[in-house]
C-alpha atoms as a PDB file:
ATOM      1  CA  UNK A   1      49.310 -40.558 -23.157  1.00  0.00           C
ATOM      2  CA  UNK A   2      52.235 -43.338 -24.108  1.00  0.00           C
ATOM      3  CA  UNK A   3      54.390 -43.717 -21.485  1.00  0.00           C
ATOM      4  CA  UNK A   4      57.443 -42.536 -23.967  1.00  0.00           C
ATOM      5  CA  UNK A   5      56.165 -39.399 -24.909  1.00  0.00           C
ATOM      6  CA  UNK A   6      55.080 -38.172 -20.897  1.00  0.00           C
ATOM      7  CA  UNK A   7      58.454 -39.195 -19.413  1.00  0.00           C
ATOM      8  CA  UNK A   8      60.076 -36.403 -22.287  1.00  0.00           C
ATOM      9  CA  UNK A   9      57.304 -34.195 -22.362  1.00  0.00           C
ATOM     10  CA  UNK A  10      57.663 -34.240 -18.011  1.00  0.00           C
ATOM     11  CA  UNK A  11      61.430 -34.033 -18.746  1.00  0.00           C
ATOM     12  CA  UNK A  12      62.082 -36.558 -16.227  1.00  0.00           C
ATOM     13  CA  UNK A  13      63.950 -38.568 -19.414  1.00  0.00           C
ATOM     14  CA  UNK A  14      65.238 -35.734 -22.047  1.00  0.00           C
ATOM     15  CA  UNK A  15      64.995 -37.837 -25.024  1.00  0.00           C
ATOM     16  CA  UNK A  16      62.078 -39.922 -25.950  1.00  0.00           C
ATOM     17  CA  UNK A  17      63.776 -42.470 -27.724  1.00  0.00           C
ATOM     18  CA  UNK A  18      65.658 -42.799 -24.498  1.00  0.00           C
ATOM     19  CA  UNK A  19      62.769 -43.294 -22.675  1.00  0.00           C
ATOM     20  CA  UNK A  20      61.605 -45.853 -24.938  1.00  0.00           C
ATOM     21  CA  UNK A  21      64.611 -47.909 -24.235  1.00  0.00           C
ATOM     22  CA  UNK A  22      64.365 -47.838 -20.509  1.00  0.00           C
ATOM     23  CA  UNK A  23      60.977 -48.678 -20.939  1.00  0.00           C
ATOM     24  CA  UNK A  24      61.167 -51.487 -23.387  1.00  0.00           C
ATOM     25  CA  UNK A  25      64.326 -52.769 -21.078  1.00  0.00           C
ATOM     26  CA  UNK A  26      61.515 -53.211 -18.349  1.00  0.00           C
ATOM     27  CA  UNK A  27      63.296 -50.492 -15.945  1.00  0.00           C
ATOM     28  CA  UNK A  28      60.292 -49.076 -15.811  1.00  0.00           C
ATOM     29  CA  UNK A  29      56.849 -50.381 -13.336  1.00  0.00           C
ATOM     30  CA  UNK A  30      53.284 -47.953 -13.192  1.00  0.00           C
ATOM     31  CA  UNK A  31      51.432 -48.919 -10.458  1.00  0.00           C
ATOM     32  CA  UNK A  32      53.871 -51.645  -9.499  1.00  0.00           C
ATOM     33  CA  UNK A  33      53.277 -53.770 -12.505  1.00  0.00           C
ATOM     34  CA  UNK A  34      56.163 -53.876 -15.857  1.00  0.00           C
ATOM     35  CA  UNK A  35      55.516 -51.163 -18.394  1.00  0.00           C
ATOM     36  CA  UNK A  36      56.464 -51.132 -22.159  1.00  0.00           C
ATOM     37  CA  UNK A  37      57.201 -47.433 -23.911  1.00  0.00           C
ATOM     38  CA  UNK A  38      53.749 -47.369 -25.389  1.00  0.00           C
ATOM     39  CA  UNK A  39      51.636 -47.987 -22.033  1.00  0.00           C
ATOM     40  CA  UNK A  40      49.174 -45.281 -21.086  1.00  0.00           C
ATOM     41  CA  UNK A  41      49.626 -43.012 -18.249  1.00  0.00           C
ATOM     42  CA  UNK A  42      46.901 -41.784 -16.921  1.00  0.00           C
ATOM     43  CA  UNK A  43      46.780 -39.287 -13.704  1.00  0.00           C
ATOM     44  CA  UNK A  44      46.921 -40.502 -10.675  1.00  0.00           C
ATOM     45  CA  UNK A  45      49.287 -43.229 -12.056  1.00  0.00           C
ATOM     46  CA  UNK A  46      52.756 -44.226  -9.967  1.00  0.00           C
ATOM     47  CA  UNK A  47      55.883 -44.601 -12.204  1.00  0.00           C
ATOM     48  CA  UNK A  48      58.841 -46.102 -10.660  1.00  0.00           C
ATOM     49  CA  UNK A  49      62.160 -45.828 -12.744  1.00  0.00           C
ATOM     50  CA  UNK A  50      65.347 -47.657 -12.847  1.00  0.00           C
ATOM     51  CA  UNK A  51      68.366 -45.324 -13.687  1.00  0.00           C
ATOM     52  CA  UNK A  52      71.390 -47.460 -12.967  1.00  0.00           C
ATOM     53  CA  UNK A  53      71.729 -47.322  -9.343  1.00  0.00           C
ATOM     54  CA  UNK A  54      69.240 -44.294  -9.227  1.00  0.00           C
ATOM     55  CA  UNK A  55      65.525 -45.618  -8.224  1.00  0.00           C
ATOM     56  CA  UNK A  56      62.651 -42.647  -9.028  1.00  0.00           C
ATOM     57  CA  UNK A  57      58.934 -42.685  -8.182  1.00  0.00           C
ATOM     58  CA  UNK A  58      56.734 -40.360  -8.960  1.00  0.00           C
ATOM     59  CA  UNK A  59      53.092 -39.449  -8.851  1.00  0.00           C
ATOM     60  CA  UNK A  60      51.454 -38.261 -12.261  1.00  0.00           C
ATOM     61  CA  UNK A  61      49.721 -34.869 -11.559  1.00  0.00           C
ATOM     62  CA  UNK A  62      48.948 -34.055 -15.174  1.00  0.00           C
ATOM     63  CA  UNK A  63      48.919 -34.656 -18.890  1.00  0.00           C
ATOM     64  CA  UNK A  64      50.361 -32.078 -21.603  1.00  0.00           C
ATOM     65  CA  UNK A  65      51.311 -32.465 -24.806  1.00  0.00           C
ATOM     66  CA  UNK A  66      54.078 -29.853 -24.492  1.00  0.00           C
ATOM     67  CA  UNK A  67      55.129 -27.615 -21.885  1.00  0.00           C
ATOM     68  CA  UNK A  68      58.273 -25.350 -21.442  1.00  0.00           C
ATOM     69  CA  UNK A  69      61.151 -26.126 -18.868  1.00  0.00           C
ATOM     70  CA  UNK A  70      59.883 -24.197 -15.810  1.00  0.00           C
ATOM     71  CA  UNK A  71      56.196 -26.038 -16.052  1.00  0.00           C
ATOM     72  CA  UNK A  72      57.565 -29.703 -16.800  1.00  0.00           C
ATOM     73  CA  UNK A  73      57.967 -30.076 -12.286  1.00  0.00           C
ATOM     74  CA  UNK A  74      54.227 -29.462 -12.403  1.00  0.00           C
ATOM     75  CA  UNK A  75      53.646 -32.533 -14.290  1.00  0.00           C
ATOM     76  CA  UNK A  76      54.365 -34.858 -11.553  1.00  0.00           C
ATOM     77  CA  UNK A  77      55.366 -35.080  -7.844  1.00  0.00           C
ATOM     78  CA  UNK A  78      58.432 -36.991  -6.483  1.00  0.00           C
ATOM     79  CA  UNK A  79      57.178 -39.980  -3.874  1.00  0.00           C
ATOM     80  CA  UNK A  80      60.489 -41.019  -3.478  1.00  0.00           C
ATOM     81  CA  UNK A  81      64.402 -41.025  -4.785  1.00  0.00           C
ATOM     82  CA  UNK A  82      67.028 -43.039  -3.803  1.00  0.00           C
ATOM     83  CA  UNK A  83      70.409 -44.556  -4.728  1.00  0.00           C
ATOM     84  CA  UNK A  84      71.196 -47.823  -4.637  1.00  0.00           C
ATOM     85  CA  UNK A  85      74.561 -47.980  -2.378  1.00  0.00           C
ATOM     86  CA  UNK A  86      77.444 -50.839  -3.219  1.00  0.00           C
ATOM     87  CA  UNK A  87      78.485 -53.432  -0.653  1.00  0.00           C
ATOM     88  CA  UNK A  88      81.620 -53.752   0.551  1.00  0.00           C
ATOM     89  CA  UNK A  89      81.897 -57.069  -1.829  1.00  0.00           C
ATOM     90  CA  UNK A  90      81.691 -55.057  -5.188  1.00  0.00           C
ATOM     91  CA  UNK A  91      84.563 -53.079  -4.285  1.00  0.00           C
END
């Protein structure tokens, strides 16, 4: 499955042609290595995802073409979610 149409279909990006723009901005790494919005995920796969100052990882658990709201947190587990924090030199 493109890498696009899983982060909508997952709902971890609502739109997909926002999630081919993070993508193709490279804010977006499976299995640690730069992804474009028409990789292929596959299960098993690690995304990492760059929102701003928001870092996501997740673990692919499964592929659908379309799922409803309450089924979309099956689709993959959160490894890890942080925010960046600003130094006390941005201020």
């Amino acid at each position: 499955m493109r890498l696009d149409k899983y982060l909508k279909v997952s709902r971890i990006i609502k739109r997909r042609t926002v999630a081919k723009e993070v993508a193709d901005q490279g804010r977006v790494m499976i299995n640690g290595n730069p992804a474009k919005s028409s990789s292929k995920v596959a299960v098993g796969d690690e995304l990492a995802i760059q929102f701003g100052n928001r870092l996501l990882v997740v673990e692919v658990l499964a592929l659908l073409d379309s799922t409803k709201k309450e089924d979309a947190d099956n689709m993959y587990r959160i490894i890890k979610e942080e925010r960046k924090q600003r130094s006390e030199e941005e201020n």
